[in-house]
Protein backbone atom coordinates (compact mmCIF):
# COMPACT_ATOMS: atom_id res chain seq x y z
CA UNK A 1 -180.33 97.49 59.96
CA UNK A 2 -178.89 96.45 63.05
CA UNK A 3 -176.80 93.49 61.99
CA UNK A 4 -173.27 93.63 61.09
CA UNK A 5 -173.16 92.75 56.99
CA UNK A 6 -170.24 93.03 55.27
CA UNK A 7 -169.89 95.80 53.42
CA UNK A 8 -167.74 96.38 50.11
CA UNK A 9 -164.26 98.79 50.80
CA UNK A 10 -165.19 99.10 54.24
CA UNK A 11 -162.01 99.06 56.93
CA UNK A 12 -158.63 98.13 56.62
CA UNK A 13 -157.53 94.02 55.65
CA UNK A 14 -155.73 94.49 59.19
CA UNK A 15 -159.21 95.22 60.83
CA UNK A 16 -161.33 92.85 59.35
CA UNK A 17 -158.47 89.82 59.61
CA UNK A 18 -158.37 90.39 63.25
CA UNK A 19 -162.13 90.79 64.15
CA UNK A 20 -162.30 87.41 61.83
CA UNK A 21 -159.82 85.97 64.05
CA UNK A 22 -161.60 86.39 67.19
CA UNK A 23 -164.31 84.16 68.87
CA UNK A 24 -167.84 84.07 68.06
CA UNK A 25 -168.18 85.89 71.94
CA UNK A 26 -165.54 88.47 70.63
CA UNK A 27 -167.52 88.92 67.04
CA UNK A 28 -170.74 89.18 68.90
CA UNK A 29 -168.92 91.70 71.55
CA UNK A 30 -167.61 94.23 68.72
CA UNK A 31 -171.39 93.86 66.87
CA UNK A 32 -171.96 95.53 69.94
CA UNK A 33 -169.72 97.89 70.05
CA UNK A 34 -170.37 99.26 67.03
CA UNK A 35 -174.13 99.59 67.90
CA UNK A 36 -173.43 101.35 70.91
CA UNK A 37 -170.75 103.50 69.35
CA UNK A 38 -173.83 104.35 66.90
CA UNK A 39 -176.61 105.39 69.64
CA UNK A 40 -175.49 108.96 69.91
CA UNK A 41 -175.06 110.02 66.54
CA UNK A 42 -178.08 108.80 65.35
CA UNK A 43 -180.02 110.07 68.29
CA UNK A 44 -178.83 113.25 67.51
CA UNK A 45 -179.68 113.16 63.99
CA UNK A 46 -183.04 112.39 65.12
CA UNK A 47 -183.51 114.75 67.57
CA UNK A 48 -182.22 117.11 65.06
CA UNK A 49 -184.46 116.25 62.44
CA UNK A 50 -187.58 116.16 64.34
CA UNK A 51 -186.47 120.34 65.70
CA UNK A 52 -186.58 120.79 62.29
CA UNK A 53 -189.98 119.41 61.38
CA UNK A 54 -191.35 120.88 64.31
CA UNK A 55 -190.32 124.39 63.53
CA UNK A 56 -190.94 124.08 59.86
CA UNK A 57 -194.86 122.98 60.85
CA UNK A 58 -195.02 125.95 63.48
CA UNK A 59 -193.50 128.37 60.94
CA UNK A 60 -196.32 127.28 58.23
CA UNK A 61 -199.02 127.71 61.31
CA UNK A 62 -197.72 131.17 61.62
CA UNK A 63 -197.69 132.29 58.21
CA UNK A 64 -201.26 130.70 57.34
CA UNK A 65 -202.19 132.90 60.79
CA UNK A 66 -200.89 136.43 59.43
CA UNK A 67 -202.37 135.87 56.13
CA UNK A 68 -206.12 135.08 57.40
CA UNK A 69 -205.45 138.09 60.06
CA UNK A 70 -203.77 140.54 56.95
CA UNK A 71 -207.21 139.74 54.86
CA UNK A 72 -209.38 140.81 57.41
């Protein structure tokens, strides 16, 4: 996941010529770049998902409360 395949229609010829171009310190350097640059979105995304699990669980908890308290 974290490695830096090439991927089909992806960026501009101009982009991937001059990241080509560079040294294997420079390709190693925009690698991570790009992992860094992807930290906060994903983070994010998690923290967003796992909100929504968590509420979805405590909204079920609630529901399967009112209808053993509605029976009685």
């Amino acid at each position: 996941m974290l490695s830096a395949a090439p991927a089909v229609a992806q960026g501009c010829a101009m982009c991937y010529s001059t990241a080509k171009a560079t040294s294997k310190d420079g390709q190693r350097a925009i690698t991570r770049g790009v992992i860094i640059l992807a930290i906060p979105p994903l983070t994010v995304m998690t923290l967003g998902i796992g909100l929504a699990f968590r509420y979805g669980r405590r909204r079920d908890q609630d529901h399967e409360r009112e209808g053993i308290l509605s029976r009685e």
